[in-house]
N, C-alpha and C. Protein backbone atom coordinates (compact mmCIF):
# COMPACT_ATOMS: atom_id res chain seq x y z
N UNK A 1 108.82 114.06 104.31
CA UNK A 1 109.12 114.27 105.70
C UNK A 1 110.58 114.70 105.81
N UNK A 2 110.75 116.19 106.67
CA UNK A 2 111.94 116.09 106.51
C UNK A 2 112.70 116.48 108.49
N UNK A 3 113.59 116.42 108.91
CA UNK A 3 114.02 116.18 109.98
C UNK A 3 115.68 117.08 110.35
N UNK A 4 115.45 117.49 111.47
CA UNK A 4 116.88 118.27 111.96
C UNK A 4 117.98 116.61 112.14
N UNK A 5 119.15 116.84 111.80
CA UNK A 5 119.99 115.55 112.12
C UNK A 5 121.32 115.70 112.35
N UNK A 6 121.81 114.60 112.87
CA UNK A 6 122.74 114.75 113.77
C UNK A 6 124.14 114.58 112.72
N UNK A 7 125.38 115.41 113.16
CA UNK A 7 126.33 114.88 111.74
C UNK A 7 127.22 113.57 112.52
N UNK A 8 127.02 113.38 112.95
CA UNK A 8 127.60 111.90 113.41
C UNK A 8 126.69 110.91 113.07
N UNK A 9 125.62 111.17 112.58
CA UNK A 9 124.81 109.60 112.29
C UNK A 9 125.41 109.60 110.41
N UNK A 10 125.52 108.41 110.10
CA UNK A 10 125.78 107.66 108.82
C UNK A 10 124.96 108.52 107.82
N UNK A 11 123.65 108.90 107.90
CA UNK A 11 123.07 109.43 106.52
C UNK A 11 122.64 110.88 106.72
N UNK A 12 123.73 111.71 107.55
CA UNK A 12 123.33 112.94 107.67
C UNK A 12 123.72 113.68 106.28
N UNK A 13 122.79 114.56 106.33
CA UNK A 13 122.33 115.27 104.79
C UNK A 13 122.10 114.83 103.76
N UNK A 14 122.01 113.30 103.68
CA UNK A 14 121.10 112.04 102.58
C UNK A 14 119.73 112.72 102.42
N UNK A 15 118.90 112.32 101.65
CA UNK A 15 117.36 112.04 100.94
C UNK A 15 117.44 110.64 100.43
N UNK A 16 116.73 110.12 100.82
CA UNK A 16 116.08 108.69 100.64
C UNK A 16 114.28 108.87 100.34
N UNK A 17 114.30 108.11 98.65
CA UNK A 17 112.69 107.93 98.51
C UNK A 17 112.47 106.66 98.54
N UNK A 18 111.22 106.35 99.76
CA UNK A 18 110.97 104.91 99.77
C UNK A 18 109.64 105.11 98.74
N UNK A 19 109.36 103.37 97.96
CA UNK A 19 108.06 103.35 97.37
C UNK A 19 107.64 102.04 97.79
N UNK A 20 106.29 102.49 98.17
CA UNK A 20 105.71 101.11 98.60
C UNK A 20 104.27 101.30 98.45
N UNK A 21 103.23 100.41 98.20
CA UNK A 21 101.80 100.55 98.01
C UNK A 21 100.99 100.38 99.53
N UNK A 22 102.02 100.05 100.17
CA UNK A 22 101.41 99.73 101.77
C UNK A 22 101.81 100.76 102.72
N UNK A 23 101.40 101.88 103.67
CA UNK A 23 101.51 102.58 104.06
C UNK A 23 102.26 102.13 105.12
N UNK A 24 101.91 101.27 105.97
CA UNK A 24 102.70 101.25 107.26
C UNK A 24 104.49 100.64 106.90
N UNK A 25 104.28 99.79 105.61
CA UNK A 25 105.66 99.70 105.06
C UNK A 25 106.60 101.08 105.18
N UNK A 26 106.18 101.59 104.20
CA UNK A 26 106.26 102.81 104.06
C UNK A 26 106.83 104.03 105.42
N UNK A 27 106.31 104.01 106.21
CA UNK A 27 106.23 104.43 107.63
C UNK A 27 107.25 103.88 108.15
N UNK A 28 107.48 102.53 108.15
CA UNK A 28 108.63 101.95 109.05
C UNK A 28 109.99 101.92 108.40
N UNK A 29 110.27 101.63 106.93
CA UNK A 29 111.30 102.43 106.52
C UNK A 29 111.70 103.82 106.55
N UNK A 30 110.89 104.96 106.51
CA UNK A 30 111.17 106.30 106.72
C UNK A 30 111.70 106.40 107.73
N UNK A 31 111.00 105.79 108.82
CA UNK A 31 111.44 105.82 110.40
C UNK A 31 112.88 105.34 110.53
N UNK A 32 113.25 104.24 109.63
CA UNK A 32 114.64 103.69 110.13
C UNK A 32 115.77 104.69 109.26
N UNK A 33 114.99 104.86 108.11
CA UNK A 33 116.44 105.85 107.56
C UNK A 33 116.16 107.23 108.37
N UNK A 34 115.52 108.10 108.58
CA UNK A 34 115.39 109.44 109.19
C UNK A 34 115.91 108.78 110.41
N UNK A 35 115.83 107.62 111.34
CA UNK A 35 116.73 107.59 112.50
C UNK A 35 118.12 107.49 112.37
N UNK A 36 118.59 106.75 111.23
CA UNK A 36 119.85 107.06 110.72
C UNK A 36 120.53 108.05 110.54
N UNK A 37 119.69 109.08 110.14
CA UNK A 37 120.22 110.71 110.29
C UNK A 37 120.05 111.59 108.71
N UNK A 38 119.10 110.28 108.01
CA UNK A 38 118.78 111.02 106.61
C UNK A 38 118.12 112.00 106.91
N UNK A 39 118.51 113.51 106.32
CA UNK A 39 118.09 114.04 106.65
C UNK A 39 116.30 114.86 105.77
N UNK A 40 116.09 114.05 104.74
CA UNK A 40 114.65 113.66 104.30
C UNK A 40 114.46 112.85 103.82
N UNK A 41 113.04 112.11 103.69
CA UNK A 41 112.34 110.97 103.50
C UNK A 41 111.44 111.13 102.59
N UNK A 42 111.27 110.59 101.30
CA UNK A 42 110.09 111.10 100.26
C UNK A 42 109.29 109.89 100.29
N UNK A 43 107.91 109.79 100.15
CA UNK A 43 107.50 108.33 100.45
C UNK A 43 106.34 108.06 99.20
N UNK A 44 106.15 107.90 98.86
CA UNK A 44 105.74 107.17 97.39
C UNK A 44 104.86 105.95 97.16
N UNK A 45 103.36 105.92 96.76
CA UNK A 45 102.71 105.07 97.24
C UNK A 45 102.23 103.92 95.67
N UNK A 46 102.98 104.54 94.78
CA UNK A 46 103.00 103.95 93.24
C UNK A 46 103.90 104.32 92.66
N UNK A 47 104.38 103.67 91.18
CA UNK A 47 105.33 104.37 90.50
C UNK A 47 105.58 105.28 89.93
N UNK A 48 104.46 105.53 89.45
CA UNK A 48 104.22 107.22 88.82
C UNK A 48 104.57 108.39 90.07
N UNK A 49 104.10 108.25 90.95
CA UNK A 49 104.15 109.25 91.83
C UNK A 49 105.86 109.31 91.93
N UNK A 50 105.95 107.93 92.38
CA UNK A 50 108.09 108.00 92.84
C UNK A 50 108.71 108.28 91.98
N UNK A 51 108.24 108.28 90.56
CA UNK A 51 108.87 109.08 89.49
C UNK A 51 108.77 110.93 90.05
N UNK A 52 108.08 111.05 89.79
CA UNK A 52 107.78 112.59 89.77
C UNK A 52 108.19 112.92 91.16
N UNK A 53 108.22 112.13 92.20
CA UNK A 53 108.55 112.82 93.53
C UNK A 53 110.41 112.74 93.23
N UNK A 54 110.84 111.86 92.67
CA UNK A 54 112.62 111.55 92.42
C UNK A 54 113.06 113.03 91.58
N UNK A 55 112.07 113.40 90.75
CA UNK A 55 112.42 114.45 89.64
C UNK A 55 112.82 115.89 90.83
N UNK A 56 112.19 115.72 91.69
CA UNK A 56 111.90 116.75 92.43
C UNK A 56 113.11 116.56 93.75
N UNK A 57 113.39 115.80 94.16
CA UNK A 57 113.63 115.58 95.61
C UNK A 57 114.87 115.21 95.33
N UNK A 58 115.58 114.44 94.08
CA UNK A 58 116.80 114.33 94.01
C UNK A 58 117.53 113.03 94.83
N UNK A 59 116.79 111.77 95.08
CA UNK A 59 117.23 111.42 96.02
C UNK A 59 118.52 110.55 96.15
N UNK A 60 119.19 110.53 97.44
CA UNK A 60 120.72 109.34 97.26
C UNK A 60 120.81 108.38 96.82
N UNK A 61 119.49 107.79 97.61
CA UNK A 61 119.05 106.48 97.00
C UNK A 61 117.36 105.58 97.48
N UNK A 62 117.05 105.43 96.83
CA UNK A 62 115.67 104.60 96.65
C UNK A 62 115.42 103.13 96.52
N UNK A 63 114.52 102.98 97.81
CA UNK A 63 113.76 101.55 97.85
C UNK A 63 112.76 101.63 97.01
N UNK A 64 112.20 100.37 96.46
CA UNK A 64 111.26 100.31 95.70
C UNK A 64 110.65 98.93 96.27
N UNK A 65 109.59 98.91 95.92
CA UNK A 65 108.98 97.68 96.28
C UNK A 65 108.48 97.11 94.40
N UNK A 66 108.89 95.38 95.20
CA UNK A 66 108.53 95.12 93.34
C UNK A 66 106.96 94.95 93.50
N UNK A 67 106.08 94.51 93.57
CA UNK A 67 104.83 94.37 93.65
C UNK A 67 104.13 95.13 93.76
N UNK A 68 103.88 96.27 92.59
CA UNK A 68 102.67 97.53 92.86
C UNK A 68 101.68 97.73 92.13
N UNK A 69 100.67 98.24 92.56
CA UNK A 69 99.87 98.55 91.45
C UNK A 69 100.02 99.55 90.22
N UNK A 70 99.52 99.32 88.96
CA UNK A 70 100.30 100.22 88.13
C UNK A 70 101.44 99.77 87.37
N UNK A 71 102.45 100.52 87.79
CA UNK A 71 104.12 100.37 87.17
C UNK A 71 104.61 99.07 88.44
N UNK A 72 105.05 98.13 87.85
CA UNK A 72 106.06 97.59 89.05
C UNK A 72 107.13 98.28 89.27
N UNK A 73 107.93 97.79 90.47
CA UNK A 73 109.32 98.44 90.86
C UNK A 73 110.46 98.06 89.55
N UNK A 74 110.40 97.48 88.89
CA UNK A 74 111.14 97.20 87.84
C UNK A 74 111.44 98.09 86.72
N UNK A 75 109.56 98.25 86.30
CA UNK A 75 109.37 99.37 85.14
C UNK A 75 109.77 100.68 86.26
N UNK A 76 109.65 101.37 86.98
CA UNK A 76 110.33 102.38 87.79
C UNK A 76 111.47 102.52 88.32
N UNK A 77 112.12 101.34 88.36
CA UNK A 77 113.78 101.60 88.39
C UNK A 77 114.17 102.34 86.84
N UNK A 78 113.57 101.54 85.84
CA UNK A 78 114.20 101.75 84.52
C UNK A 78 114.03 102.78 84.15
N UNK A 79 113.13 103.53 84.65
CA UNK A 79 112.49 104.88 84.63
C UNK A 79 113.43 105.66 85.37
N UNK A 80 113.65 105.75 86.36
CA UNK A 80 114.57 106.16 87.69
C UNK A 80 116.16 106.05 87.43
N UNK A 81 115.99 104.95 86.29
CA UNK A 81 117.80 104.80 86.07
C UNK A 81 117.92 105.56 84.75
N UNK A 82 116.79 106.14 84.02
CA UNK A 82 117.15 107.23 82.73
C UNK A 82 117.34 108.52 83.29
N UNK A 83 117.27 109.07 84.61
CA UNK A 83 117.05 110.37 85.13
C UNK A 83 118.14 110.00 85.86
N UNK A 84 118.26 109.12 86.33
CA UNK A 84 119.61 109.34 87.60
C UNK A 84 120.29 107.95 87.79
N UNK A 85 121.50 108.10 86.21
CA UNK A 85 122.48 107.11 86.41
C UNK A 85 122.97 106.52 87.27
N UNK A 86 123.66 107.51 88.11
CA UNK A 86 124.24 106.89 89.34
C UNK A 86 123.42 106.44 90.71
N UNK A 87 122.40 106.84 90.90
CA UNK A 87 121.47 106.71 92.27
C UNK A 87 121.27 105.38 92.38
N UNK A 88 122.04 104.68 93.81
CA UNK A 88 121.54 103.54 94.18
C UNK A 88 120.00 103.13 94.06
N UNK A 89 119.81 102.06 94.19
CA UNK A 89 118.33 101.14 93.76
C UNK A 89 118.00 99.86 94.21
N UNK A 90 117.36 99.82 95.33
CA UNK A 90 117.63 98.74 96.49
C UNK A 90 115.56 98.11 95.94
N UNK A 91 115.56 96.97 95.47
CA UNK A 91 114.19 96.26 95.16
C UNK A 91 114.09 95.34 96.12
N UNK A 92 113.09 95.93 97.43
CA UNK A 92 112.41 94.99 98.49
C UNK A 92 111.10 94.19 97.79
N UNK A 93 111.70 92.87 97.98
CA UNK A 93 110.32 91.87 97.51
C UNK A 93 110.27 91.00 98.47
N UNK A 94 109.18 90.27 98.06
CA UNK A 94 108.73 88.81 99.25
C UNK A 94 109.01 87.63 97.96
N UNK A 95 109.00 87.98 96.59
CA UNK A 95 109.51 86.64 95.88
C UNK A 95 110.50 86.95 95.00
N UNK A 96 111.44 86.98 95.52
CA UNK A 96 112.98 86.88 95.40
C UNK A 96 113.58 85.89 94.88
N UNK A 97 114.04 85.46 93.09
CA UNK A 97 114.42 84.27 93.22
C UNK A 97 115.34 84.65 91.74
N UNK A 98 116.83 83.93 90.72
CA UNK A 98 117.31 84.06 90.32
C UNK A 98 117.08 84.64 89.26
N UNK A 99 115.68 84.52 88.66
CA UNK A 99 115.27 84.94 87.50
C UNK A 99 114.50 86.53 87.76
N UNK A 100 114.42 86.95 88.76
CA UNK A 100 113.95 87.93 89.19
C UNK A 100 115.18 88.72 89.58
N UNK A 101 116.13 88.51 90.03
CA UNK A 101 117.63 89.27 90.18
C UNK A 101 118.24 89.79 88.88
N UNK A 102 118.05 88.75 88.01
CA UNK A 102 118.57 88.92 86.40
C UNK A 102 117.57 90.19 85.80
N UNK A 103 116.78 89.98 86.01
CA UNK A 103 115.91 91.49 85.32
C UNK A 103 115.63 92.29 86.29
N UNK A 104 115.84 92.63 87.41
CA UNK A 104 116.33 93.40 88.37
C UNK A 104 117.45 94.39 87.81
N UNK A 105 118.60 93.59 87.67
CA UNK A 105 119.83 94.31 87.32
C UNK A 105 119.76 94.42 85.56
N UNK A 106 119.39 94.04 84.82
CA UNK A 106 118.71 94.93 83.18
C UNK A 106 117.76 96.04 83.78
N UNK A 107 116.84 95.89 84.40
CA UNK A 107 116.22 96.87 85.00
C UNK A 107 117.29 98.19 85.48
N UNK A 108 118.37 98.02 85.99
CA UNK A 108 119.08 99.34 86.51
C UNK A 108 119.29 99.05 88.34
N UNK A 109 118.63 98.15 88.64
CA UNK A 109 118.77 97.38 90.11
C UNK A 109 119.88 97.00 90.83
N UNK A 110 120.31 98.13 91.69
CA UNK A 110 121.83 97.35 92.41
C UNK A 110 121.39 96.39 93.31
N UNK A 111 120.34 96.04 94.13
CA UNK A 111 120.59 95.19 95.15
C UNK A 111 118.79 95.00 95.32
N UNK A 112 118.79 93.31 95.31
CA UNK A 112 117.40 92.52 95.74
C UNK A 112 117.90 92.33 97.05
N UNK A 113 116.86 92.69 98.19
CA UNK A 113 116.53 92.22 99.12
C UNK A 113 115.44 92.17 99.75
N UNK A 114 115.07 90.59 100.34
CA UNK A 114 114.41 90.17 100.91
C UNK A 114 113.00 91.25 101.92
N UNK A 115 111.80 91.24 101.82
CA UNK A 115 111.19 92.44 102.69
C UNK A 115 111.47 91.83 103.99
N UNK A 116 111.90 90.66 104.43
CA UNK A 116 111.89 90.56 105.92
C UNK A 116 113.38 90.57 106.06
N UNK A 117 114.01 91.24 105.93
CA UNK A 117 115.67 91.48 106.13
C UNK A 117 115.37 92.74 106.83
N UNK A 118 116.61 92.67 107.75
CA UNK A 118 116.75 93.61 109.14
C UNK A 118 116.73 94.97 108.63
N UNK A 119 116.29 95.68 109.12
CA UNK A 119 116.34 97.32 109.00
C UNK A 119 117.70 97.96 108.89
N UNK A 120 118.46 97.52 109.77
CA UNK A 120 120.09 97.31 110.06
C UNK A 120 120.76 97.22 108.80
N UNK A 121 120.63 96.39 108.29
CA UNK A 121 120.86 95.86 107.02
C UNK A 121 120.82 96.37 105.85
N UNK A 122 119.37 96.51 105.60
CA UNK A 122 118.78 97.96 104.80
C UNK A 122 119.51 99.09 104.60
N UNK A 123 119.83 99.27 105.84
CA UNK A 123 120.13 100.37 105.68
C UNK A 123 121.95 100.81 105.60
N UNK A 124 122.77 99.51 106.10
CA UNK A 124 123.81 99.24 106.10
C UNK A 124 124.12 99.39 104.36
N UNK A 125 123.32 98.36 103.59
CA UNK A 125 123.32 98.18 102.12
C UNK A 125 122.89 99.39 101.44
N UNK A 126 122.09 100.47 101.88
CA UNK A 126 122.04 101.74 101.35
C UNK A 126 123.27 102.39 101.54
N UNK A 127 123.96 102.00 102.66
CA UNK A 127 125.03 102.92 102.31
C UNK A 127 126.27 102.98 101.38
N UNK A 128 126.36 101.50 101.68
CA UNK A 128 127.60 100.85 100.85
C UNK A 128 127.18 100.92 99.23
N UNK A 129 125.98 100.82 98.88
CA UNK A 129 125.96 101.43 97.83
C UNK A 129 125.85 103.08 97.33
N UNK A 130 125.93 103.85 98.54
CA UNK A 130 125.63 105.25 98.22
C UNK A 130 127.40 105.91 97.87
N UNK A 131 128.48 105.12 98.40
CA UNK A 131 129.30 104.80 98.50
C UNK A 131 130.27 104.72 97.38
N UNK A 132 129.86 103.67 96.96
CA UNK A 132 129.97 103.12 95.71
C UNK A 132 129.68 103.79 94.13
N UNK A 133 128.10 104.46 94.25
CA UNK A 133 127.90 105.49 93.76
C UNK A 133 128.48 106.48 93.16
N UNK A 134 129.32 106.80 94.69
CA UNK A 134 130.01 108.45 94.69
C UNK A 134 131.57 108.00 94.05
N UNK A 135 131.85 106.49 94.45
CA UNK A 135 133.12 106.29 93.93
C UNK A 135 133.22 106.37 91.98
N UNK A 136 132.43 105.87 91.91
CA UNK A 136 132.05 105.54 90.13
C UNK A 136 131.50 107.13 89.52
N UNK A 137 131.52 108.16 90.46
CA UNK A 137 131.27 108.96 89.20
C UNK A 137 131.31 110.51 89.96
């Protein structure tokens, strides 16, 4: 999905690929970053696919969901972090806990957060790591 955007919003001329196995997930993150002002949205319904759609689309930075069928978000970060060193890597889960952060970040994972954390937020933390990103390289 891609969208005309405004250069005063925060993620104008960004690409953001969300992956998620649940469609309306899926849907409601696109919606919050393209309202942000990204100006495309790649959406990804397994890991294989968000591989091959990342090869293509190039994106700033990518949600993943850890729980998928197939590849988890884990094995597809690690995948995602051999093609694109620097690209932020934000892992939305519902079981979030210390031992899952630790192989998160061996995985190539900048940031676990919570799936019921604010959109706001989300998307605040996409930036500061897109940020961050651009500073390191």
């Amino acid at each position: 999905m891609e969208v005309g955007t405004h250069p005063r919003k925060r993620g104008f001329g960004k690409t953001v690929l969300v992956v998620d196995d649940h469609a309306a997930i899926r849907k409601m993150l696109a919606t919050a970053f393209l309202s942000d002002g990204f100006k495309k949205c790649g959406e990804a319904a397994d890991g294989k696919e968000a591989i091959e759609l990342a090869k293509r689309i190039k994106p700033d930075v990518v949600t993943l969901d850890f729980s998928m069928p197939g590849l988890s978000g884990l094995h597809v970060a690690s995948a995602l972090r051999k093609i694109f060193p620097k690209m932020p890597i934000i892992l939305l889960t519902l079981y979030s806990n210390e031992i899952l952060k630790i192989e998160a970040a061996n995985a190539g994972i900048d940031l676990v957060l919570p799936k019921t954390v604010l959109l706001s937020t989300l998307i605040d933390k996409a930036h500061e790591l897109m940020v961050d990103s651009q500073e390191r390289g």
